[in-house]
PDB file of N, CA and C in Angstrom:
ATOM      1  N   UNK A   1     -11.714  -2.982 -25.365  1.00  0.00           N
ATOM      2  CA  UNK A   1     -12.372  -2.511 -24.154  1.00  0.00           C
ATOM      3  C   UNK A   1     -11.314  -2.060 -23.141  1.00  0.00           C
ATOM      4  N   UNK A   2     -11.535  -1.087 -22.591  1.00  0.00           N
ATOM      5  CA  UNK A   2     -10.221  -0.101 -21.557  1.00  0.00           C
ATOM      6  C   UNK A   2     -10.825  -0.978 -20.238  1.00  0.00           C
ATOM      7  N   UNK A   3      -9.373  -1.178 -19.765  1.00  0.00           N
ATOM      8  CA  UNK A   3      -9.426  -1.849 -18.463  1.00  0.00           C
ATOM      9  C   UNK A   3      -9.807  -0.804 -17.075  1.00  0.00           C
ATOM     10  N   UNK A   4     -10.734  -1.525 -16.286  1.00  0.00           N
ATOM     11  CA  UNK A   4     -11.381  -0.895 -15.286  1.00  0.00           C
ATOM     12  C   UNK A   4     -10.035   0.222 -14.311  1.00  0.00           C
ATOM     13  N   UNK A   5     -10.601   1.181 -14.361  1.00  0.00           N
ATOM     14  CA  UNK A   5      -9.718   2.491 -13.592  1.00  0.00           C
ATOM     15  C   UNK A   5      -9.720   1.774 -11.855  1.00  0.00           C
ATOM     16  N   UNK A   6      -8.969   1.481 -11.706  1.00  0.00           N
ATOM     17  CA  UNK A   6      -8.270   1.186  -9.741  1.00  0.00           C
ATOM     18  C   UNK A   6      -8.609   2.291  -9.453  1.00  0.00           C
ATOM     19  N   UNK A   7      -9.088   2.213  -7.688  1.00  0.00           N
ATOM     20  CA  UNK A   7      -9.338   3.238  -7.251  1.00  0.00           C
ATOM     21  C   UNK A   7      -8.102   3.533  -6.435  1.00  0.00           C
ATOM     22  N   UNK A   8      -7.651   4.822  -6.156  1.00  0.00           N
ATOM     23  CA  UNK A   8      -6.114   4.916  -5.704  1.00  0.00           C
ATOM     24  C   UNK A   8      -6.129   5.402  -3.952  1.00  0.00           C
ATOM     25  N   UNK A   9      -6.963   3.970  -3.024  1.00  0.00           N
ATOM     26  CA  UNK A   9      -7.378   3.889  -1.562  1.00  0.00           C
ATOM     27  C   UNK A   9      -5.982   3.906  -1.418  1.00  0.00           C
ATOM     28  N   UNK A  10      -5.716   4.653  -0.075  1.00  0.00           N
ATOM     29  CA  UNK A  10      -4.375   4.835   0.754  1.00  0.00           C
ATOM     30  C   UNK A  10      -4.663   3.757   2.019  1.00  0.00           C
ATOM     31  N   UNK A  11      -3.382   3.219   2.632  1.00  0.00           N
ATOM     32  CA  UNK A  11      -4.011   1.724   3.762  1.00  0.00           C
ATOM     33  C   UNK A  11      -3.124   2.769   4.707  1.00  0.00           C
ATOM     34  N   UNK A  12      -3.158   2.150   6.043  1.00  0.00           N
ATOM     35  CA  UNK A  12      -2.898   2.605   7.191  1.00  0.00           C
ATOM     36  C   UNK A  12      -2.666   1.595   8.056  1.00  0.00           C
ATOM     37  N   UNK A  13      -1.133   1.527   8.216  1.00  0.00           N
ATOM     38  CA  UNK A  13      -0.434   0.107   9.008  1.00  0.00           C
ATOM     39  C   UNK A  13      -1.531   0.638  10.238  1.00  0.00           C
ATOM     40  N   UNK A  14      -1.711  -0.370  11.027  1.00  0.00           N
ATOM     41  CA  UNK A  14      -1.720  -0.199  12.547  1.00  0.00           C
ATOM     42  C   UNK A  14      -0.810  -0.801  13.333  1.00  0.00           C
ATOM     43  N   UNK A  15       0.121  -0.639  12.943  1.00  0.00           N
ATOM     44  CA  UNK A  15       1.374  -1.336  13.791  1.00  0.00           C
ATOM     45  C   UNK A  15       1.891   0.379  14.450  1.00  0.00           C
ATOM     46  N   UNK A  16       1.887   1.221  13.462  1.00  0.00           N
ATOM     47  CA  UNK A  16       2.900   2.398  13.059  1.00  0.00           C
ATOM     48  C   UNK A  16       2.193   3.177  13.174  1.00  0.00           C
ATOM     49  N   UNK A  17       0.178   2.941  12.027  1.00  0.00           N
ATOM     50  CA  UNK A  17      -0.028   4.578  11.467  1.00  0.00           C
ATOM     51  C   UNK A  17       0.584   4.881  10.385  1.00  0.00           C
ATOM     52  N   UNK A  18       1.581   4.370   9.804  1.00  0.00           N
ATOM     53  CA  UNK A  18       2.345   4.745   8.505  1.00  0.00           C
ATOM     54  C   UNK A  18       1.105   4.483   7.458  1.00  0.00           C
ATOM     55  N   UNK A  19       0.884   5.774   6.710  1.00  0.00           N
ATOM     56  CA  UNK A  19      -0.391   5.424   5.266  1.00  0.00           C
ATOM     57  C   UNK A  19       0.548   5.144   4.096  1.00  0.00           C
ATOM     58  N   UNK A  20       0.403   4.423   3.533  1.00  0.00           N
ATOM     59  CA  UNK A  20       0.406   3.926   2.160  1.00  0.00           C
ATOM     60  C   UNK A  20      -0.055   4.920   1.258  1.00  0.00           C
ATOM     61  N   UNK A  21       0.008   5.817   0.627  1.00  0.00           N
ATOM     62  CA  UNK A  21      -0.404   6.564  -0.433  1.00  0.00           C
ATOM     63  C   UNK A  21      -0.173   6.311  -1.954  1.00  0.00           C
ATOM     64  N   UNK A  22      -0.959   5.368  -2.492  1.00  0.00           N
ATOM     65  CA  UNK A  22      -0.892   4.790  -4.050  1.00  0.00           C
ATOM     66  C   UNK A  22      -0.432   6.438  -4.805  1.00  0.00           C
ATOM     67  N   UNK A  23      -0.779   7.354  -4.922  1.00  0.00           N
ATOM     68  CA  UNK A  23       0.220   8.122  -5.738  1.00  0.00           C
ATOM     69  C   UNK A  23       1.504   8.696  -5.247  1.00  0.00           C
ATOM     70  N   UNK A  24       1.562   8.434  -4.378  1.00  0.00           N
ATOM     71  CA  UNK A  24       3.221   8.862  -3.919  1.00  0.00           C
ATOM     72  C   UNK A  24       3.894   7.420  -4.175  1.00  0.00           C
ATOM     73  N   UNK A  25       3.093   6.185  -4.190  1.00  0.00           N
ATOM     74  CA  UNK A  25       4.267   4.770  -3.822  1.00  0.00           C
ATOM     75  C   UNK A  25       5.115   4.504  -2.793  1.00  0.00           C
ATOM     76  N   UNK A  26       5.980   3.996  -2.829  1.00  0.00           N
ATOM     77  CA  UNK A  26       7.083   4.311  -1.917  1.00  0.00           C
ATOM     78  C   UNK A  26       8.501   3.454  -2.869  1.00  0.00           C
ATOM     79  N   UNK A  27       8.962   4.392  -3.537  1.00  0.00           N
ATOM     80  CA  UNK A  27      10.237   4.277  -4.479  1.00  0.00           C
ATOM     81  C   UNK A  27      11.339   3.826  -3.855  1.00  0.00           C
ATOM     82  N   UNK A  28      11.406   4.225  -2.431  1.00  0.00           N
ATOM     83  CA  UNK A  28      13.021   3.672  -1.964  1.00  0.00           C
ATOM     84  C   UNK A  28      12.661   2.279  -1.978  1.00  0.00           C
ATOM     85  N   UNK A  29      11.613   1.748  -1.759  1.00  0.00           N
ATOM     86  CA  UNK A  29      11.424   0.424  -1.560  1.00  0.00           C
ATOM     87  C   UNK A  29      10.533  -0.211  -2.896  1.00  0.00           C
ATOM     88  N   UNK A  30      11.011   0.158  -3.764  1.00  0.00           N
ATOM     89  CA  UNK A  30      10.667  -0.672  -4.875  1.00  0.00           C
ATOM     90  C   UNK A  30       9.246  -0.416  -5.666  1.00  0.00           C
ATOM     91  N   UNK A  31       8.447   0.565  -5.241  1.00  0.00           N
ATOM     92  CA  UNK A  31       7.272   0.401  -5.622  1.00  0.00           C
ATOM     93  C   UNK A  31       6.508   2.125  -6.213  1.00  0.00           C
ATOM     94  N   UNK A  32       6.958   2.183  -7.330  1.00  0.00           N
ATOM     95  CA  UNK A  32       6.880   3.398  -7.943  1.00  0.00           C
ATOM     96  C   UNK A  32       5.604   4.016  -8.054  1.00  0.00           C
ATOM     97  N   UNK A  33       5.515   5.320  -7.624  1.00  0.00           N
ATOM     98  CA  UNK A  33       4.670   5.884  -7.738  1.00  0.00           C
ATOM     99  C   UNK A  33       3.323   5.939  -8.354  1.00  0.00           C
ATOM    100  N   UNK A  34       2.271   5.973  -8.335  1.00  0.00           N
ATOM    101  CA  UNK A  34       0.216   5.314  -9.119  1.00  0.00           C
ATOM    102  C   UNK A  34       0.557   4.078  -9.002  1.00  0.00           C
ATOM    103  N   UNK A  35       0.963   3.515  -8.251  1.00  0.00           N
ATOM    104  CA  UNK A  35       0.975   1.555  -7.990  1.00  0.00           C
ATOM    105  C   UNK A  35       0.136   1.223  -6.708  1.00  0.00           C
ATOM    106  N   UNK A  36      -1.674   1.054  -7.485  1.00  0.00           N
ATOM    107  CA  UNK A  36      -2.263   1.048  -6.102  1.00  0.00           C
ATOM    108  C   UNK A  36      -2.120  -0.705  -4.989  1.00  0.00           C
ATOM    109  N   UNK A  37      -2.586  -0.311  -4.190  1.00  0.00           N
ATOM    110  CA  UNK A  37      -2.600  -0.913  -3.279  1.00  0.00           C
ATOM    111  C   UNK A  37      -2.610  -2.977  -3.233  1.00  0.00           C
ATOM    112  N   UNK A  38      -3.016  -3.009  -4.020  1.00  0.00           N
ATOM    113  CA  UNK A  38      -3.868  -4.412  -5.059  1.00  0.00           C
ATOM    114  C   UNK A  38      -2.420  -4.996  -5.708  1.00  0.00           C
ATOM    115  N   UNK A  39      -1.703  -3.677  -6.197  1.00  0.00           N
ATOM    116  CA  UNK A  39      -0.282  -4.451  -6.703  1.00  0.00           C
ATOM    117  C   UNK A  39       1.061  -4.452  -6.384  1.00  0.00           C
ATOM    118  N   UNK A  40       0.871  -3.961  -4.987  1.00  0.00           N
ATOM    119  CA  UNK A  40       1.729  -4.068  -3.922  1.00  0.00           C
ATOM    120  C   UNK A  40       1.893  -5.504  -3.511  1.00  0.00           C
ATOM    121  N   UNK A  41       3.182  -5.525  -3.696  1.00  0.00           N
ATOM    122  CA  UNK A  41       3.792  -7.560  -3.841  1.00  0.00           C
ATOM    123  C   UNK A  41       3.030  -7.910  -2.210  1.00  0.00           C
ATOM    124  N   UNK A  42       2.509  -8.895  -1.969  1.00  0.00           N
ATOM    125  CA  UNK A  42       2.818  -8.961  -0.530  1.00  0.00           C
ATOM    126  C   UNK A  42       4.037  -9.405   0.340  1.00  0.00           C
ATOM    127  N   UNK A  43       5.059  -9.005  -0.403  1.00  0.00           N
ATOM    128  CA  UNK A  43       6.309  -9.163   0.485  1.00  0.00           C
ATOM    129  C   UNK A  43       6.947  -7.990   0.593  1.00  0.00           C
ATOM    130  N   UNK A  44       6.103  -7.365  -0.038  1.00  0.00           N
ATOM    131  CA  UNK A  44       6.691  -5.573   0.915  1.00  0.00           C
ATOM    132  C   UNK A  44       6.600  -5.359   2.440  1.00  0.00           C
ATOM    133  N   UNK A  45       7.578  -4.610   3.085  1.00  0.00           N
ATOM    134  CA  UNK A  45       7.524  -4.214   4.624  1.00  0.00           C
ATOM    135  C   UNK A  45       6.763  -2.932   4.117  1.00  0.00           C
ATOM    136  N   UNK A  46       6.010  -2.460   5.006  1.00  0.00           N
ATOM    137  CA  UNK A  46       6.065  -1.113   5.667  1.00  0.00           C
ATOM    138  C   UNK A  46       7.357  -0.439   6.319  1.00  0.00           C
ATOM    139  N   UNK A  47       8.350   0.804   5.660  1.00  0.00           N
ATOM    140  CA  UNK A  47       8.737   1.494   5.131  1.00  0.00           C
ATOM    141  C   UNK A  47       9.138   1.566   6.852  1.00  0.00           C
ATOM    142  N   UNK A  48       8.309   1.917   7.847  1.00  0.00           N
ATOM    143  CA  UNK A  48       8.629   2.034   9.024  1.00  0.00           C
ATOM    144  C   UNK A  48       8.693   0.948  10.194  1.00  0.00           C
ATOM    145  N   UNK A  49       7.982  -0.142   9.981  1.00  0.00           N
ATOM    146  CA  UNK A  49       7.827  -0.769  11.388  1.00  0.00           C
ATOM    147  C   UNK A  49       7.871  -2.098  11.018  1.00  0.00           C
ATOM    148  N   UNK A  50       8.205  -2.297   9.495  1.00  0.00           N
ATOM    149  CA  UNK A  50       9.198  -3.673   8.976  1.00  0.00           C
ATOM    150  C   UNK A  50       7.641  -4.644   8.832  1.00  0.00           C
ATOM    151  N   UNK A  51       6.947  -4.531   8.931  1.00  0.00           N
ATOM    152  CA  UNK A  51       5.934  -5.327   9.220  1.00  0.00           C
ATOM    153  C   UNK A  51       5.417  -5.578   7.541  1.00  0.00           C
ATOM    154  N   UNK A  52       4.867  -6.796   7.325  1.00  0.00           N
ATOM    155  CA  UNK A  52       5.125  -7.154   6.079  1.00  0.00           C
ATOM    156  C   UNK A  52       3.097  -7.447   5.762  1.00  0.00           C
ATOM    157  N   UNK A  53       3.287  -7.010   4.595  1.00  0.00           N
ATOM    158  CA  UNK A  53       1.908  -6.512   3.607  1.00  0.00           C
ATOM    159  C   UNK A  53       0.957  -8.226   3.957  1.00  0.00           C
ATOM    160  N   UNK A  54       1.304  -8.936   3.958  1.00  0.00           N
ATOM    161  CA  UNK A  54       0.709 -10.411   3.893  1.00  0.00           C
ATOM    162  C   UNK A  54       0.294 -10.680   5.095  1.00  0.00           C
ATOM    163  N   UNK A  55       0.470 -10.067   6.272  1.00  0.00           N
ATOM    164  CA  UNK A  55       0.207 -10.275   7.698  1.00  0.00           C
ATOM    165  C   UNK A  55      -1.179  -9.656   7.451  1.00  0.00           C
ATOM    166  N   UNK A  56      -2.230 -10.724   8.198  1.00  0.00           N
ATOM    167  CA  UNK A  56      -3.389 -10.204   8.135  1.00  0.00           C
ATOM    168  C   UNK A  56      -3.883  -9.543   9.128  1.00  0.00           C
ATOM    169  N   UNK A  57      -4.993  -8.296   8.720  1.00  0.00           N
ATOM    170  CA  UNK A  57      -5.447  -7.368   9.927  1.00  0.00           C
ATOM    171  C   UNK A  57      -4.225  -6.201  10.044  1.00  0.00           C
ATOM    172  N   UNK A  58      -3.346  -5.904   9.591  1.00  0.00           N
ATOM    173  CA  UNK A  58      -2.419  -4.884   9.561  1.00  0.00           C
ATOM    174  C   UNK A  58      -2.631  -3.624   9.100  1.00  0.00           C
ATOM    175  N   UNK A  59      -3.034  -3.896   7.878  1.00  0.00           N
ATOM    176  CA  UNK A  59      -3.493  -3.205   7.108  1.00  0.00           C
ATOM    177  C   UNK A  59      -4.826  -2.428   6.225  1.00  0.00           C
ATOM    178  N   UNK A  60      -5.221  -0.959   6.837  1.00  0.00           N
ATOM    179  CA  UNK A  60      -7.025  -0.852   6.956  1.00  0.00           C
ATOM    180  C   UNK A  60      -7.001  -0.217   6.038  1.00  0.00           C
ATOM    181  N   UNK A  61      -8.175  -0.065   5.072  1.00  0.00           N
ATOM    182  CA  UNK A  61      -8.245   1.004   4.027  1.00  0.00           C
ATOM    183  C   UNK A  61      -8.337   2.164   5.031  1.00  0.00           C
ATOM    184  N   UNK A  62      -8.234   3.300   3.911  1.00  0.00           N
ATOM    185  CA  UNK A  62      -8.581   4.660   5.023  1.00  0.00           C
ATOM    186  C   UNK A  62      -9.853   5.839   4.085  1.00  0.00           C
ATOM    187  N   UNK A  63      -9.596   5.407   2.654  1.00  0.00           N
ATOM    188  CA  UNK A  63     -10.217   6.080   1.714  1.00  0.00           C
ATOM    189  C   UNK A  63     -12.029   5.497   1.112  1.00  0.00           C
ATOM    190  N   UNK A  64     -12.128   4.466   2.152  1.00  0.00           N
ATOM    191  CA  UNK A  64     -13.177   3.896   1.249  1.00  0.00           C
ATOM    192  C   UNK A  64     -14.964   4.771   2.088  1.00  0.00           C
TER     193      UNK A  64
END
């Protein structure tokens, strides 16, 4: 049985505004490109404003 298709939702710090885009990733920081949102470590920063994935309320879907 094929494992359920992730949907590839982009998040949107509100610290920044910086979006998360699951097909771009963000490679300088470890997290390669179609890596949606779900398997983003929560000890990733946001790329701009250092603010870290596990802090709750930071982070809004934008795609749903």
């Amino acid at each position: 049985m094929a494992e359920p298709v992730k949907k590839m939702v982009r998040y949107v710090c509100l610290e920044c505004h910086y979006i998360y885009d699951p097909v771009k990733g963000d490679p300088k920081n470890g997290i390669p490109p179609g890596t949606a949102w779900e398997d983003v470590p929560d000890t990733w920063r946001c790329p701009e404003c250092k603010v870290c994935k596990a802090k709750k309320g930071v982070f809004k879907p934008l795609d749903e």
